[in-house]
PDB file of N, CA and C in Angstrom:
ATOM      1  N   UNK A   1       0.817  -1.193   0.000  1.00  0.00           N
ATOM      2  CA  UNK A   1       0.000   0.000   0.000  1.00  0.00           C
ATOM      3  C   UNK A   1       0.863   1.260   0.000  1.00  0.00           C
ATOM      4  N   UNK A   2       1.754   1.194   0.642  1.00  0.00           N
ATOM      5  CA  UNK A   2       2.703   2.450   0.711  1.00  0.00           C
ATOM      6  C   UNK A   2       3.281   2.365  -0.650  1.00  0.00           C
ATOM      7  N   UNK A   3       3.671   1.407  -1.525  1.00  0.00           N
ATOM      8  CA  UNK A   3       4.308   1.689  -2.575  1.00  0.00           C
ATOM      9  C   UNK A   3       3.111   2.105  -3.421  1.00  0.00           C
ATOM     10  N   UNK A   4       2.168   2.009  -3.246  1.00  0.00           N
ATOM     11  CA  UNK A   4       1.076   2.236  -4.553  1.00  0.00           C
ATOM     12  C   UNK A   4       1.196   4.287  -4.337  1.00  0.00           C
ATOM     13  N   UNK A   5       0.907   4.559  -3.089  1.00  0.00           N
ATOM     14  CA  UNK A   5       0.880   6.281  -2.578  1.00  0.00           C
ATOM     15  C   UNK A   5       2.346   6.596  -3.375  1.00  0.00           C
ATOM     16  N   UNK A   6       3.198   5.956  -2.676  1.00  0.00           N
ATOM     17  CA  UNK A   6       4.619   6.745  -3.236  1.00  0.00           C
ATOM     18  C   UNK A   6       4.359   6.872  -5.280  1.00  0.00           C
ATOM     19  N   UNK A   7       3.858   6.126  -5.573  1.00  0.00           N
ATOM     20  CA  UNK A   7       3.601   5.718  -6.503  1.00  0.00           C
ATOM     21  C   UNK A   7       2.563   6.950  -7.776  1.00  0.00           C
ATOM     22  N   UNK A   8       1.901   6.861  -7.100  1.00  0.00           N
ATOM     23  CA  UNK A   8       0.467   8.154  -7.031  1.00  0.00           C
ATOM     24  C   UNK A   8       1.488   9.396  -7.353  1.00  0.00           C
ATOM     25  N   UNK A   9       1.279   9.595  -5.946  1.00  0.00           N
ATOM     26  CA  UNK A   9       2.581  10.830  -6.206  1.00  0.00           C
ATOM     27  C   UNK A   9       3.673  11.450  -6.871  1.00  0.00           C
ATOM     28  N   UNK A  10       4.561   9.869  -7.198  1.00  0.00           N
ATOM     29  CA  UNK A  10       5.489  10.265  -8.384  1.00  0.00           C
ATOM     30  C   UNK A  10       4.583  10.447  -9.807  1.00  0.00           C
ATOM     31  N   UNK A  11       3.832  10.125  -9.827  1.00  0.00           N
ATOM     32  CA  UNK A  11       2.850   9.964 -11.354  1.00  0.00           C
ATOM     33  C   UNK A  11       2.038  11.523 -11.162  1.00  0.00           C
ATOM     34  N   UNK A  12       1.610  11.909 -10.228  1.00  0.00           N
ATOM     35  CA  UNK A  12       0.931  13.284  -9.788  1.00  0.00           C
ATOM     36  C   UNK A  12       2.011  14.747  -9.959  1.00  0.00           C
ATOM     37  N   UNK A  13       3.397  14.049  -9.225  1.00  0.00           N
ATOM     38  CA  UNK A  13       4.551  15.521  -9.281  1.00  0.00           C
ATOM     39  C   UNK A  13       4.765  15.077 -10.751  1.00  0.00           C
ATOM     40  N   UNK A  14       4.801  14.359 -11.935  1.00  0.00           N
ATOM     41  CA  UNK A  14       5.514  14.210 -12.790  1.00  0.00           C
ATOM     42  C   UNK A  14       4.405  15.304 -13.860  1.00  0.00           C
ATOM     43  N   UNK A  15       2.942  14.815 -13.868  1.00  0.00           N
ATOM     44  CA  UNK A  15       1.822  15.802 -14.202  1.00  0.00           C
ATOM     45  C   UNK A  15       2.274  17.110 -13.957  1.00  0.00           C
ATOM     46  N   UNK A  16       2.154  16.986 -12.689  1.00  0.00           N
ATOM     47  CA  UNK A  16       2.372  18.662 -12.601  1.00  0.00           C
ATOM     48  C   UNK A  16       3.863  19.349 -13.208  1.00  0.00           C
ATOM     49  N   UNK A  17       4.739  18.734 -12.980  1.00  0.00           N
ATOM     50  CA  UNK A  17       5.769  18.857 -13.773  1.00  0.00           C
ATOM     51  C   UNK A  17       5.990  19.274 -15.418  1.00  0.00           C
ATOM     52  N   UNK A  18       5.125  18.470 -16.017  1.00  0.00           N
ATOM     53  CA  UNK A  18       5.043  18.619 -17.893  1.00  0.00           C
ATOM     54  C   UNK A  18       3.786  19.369 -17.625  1.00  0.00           C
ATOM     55  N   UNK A  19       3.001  19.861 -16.942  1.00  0.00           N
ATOM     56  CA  UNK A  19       1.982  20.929 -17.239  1.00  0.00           C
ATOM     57  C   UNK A  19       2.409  22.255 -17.327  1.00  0.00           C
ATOM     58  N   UNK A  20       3.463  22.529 -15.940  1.00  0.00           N
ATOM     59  CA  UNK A  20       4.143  23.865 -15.627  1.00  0.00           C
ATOM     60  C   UNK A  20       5.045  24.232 -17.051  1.00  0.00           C
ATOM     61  N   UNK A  21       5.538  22.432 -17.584  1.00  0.00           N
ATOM     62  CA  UNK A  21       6.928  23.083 -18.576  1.00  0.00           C
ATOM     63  C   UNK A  21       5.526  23.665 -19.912  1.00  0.00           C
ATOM     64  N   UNK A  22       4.466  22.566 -20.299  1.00  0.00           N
ATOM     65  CA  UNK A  22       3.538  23.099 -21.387  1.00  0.00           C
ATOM     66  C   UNK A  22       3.209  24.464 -21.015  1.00  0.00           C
ATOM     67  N   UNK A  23       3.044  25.022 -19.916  1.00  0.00           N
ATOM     68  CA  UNK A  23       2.275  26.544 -20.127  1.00  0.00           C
ATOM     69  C   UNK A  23       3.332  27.402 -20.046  1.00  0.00           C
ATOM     70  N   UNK A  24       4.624  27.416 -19.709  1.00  0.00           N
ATOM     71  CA  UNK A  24       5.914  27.769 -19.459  1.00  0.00           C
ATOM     72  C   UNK A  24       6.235  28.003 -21.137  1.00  0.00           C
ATOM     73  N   UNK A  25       6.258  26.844 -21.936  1.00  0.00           N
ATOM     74  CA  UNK A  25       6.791  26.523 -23.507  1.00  0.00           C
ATOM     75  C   UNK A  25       5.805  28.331 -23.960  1.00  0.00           C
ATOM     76  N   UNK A  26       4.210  27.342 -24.060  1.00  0.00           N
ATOM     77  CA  UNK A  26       3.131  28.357 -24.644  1.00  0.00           C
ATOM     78  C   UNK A  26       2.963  30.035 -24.359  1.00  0.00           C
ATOM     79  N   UNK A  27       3.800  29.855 -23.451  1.00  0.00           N
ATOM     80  CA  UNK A  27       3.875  31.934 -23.087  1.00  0.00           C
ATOM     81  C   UNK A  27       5.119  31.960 -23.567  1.00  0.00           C
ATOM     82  N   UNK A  28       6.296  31.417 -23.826  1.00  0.00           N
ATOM     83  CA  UNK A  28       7.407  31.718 -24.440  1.00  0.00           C
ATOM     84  C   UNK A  28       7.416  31.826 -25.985  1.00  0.00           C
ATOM     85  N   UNK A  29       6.293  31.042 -26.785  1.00  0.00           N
ATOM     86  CA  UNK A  29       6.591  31.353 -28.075  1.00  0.00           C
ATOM     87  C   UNK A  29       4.920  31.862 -28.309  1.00  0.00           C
ATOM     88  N   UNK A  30       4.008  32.647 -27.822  1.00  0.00           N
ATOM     89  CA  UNK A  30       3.308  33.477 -27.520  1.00  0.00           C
ATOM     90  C   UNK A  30       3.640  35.516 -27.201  1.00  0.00           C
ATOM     91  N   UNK A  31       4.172  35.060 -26.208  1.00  0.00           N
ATOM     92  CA  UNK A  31       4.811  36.497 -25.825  1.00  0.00           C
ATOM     93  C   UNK A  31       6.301  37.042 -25.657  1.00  0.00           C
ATOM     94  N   UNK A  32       6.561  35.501 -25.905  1.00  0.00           N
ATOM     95  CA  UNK A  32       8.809  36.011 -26.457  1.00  0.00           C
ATOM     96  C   UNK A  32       9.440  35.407 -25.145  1.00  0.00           C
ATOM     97  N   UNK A  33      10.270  35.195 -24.671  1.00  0.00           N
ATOM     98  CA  UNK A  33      11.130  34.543 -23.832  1.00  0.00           C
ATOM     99  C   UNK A  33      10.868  35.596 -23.079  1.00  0.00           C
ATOM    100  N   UNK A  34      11.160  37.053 -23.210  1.00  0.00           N
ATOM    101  CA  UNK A  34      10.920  38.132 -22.202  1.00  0.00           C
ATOM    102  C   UNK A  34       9.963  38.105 -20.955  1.00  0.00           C
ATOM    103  N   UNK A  35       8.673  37.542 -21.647  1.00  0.00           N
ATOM    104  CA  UNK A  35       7.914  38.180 -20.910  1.00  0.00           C
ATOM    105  C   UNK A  35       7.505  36.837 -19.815  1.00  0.00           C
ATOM    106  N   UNK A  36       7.907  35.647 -20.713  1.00  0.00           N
ATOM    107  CA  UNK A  36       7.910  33.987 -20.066  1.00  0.00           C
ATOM    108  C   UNK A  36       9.068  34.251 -18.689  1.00  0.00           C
ATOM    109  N   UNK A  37      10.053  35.161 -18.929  1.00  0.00           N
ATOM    110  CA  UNK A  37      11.038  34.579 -17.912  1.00  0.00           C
ATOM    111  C   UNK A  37      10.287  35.849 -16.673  1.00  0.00           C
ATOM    112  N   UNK A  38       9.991  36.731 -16.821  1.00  0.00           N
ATOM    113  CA  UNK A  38       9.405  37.800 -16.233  1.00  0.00           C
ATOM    114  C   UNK A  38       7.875  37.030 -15.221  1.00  0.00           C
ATOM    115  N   UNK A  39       7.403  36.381 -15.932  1.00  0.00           N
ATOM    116  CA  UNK A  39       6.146  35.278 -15.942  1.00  0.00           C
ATOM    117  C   UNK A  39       6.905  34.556 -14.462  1.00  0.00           C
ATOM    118  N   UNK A  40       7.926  33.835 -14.698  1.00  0.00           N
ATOM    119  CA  UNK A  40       8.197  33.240 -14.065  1.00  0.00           C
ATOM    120  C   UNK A  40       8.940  33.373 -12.988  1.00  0.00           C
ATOM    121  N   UNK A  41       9.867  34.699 -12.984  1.00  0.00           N
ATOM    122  CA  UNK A  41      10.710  35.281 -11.800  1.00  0.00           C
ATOM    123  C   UNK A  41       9.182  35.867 -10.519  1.00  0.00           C
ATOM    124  N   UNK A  42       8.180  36.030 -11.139  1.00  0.00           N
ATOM    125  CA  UNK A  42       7.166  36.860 -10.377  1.00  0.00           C
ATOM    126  C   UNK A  42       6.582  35.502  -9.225  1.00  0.00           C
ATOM    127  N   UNK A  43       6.572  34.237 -10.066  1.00  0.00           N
ATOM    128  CA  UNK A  43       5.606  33.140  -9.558  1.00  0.00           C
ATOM    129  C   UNK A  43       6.596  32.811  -8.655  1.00  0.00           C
ATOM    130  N   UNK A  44       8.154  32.425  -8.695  1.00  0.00           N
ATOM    131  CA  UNK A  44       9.398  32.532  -7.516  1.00  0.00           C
ATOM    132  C   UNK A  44       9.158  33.120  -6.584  1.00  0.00           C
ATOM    133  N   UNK A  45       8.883  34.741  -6.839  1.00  0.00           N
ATOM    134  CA  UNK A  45       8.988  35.730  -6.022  1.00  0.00           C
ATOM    135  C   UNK A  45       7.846  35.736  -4.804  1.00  0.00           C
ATOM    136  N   UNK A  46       6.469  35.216  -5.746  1.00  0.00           N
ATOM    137  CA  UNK A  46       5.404  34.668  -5.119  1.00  0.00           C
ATOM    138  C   UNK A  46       5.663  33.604  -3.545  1.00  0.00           C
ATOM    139  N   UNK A  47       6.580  32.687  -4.408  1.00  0.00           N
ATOM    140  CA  UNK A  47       6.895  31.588  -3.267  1.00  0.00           C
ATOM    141  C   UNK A  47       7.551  32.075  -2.437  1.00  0.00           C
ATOM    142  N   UNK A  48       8.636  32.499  -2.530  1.00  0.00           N
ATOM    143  CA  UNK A  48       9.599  33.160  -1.660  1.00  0.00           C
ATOM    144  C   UNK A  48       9.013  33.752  -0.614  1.00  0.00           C
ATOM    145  N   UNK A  49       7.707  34.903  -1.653  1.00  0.00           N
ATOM    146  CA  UNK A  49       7.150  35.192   0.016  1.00  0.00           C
ATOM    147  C   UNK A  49       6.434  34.459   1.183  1.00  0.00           C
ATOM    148  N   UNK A  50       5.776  33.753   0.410  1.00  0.00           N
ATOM    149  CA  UNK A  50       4.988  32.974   1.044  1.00  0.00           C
ATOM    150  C   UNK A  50       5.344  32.129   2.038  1.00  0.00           C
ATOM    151  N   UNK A  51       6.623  31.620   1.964  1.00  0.00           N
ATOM    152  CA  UNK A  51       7.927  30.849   2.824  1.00  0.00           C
ATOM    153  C   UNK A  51       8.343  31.717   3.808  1.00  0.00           C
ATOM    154  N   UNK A  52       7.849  33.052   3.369  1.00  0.00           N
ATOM    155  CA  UNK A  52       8.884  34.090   4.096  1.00  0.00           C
ATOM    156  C   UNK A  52       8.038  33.807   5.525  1.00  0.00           C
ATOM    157  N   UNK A  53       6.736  33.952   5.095  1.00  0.00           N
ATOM    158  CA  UNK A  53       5.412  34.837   6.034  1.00  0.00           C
ATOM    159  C   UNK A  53       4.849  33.489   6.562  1.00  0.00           C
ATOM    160  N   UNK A  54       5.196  32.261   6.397  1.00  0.00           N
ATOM    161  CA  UNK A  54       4.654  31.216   7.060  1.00  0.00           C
ATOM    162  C   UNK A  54       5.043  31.266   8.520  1.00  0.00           C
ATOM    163  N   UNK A  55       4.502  30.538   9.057  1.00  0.00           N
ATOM    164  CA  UNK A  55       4.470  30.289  10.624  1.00  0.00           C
ATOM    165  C   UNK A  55       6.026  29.507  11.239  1.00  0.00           C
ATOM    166  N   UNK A  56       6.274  30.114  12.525  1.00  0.00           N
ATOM    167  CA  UNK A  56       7.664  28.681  12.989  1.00  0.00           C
ATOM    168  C   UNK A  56       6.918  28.403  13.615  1.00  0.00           C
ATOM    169  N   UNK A  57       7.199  26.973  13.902  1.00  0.00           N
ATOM    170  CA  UNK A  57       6.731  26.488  15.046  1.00  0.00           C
ATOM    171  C   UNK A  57       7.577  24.577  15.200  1.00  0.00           C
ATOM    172  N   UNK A  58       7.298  23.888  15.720  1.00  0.00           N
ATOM    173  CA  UNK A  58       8.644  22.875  15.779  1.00  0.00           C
ATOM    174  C   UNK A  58       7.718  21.761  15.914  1.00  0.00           C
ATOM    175  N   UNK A  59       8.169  20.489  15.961  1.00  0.00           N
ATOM    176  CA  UNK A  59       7.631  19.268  15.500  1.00  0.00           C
ATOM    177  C   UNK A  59       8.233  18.440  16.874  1.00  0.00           C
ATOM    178  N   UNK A  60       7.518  17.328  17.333  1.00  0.00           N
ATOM    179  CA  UNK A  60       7.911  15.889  18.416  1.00  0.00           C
ATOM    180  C   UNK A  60       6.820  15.367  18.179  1.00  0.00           C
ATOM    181  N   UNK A  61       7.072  14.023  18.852  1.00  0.00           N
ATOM    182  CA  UNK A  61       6.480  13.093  18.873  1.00  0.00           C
ATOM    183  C   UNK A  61       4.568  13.763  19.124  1.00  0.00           C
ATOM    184  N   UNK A  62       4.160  14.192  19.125  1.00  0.00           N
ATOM    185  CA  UNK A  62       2.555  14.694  19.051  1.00  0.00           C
ATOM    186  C   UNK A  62       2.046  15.703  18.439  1.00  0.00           C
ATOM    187  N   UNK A  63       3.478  15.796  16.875  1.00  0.00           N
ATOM    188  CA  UNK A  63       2.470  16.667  15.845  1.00  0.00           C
ATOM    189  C   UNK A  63       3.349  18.479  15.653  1.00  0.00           C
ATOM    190  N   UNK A  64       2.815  18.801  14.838  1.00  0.00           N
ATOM    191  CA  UNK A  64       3.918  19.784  14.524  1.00  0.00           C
ATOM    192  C   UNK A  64       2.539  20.847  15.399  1.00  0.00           C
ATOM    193  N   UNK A  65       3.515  22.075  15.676  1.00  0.00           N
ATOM    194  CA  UNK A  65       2.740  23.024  17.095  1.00  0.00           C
ATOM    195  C   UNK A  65       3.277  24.200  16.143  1.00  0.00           C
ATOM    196  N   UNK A  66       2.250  25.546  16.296  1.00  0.00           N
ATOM    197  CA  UNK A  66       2.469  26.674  15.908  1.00  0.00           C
ATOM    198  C   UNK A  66       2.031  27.562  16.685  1.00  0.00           C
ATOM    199  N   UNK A  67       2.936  29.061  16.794  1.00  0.00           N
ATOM    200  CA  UNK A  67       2.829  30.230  17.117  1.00  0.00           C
ATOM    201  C   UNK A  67       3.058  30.104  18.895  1.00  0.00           C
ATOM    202  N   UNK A  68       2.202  30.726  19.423  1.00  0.00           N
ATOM    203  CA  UNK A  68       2.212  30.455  20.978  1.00  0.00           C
ATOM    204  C   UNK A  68       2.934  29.425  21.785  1.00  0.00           C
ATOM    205  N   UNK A  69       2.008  28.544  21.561  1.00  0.00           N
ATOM    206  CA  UNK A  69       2.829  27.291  22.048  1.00  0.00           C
ATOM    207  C   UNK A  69       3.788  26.881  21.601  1.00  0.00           C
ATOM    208  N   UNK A  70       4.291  26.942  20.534  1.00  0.00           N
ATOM    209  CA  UNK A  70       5.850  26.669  20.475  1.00  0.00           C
ATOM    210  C   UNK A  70       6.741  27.838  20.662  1.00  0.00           C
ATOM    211  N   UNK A  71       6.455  29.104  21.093  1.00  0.00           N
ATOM    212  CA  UNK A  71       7.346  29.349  21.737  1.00  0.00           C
ATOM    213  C   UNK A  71       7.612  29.185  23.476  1.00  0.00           C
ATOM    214  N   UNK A  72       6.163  29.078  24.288  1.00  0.00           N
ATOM    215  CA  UNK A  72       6.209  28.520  25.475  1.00  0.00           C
ATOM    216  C   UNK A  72       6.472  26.939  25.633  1.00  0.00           C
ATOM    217  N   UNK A  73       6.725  26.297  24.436  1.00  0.00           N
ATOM    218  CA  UNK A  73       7.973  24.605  24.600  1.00  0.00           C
ATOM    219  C   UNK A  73       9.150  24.841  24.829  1.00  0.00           C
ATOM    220  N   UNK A  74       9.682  26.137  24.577  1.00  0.00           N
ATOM    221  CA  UNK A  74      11.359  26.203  24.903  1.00  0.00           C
ATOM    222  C   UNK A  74      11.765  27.419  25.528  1.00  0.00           C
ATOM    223  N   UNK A  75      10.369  27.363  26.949  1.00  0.00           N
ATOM    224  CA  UNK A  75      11.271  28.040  27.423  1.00  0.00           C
ATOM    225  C   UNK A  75      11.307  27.469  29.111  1.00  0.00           C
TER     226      UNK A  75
END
């Protein structure tokens, strides 16, 4: 059963994978490499923040904990 999920998944990231490169290709010979790489430094920039502005919080044995309570675990 676990190999069928791992399985799923590699077949699911691989989809998403040749979808990003097809719409990636179609704005590059649409609107010129310019505006594809511009396209794509923005959707980075997107992530980046989003990583930025997420939550800390720390993980043990009963589950990953955010905001408050993980900072009253270490102290």
């Amino acid at each position: 059963m676990k190999s069928a999920k791992s399985v799923v998944a590699f077949t699911i990231l691989i989809l998403l994978w040749l979808s990003a490169a097809g719409i990636e290709y179609d704005l590059a010979m649409h609107l010129g490499v310019l505006a594809s790489a511009c396209v794509s430094v923005f959707a980075l920039s997107l992530l980046a923040g989003g990583l930025l502005r997420a939550p800390e919080g720390y993980e043990d044995q009963n589950g990953f904990h955010i905001g408050v309570l993980a900072d009253a675990a270490f102290l």
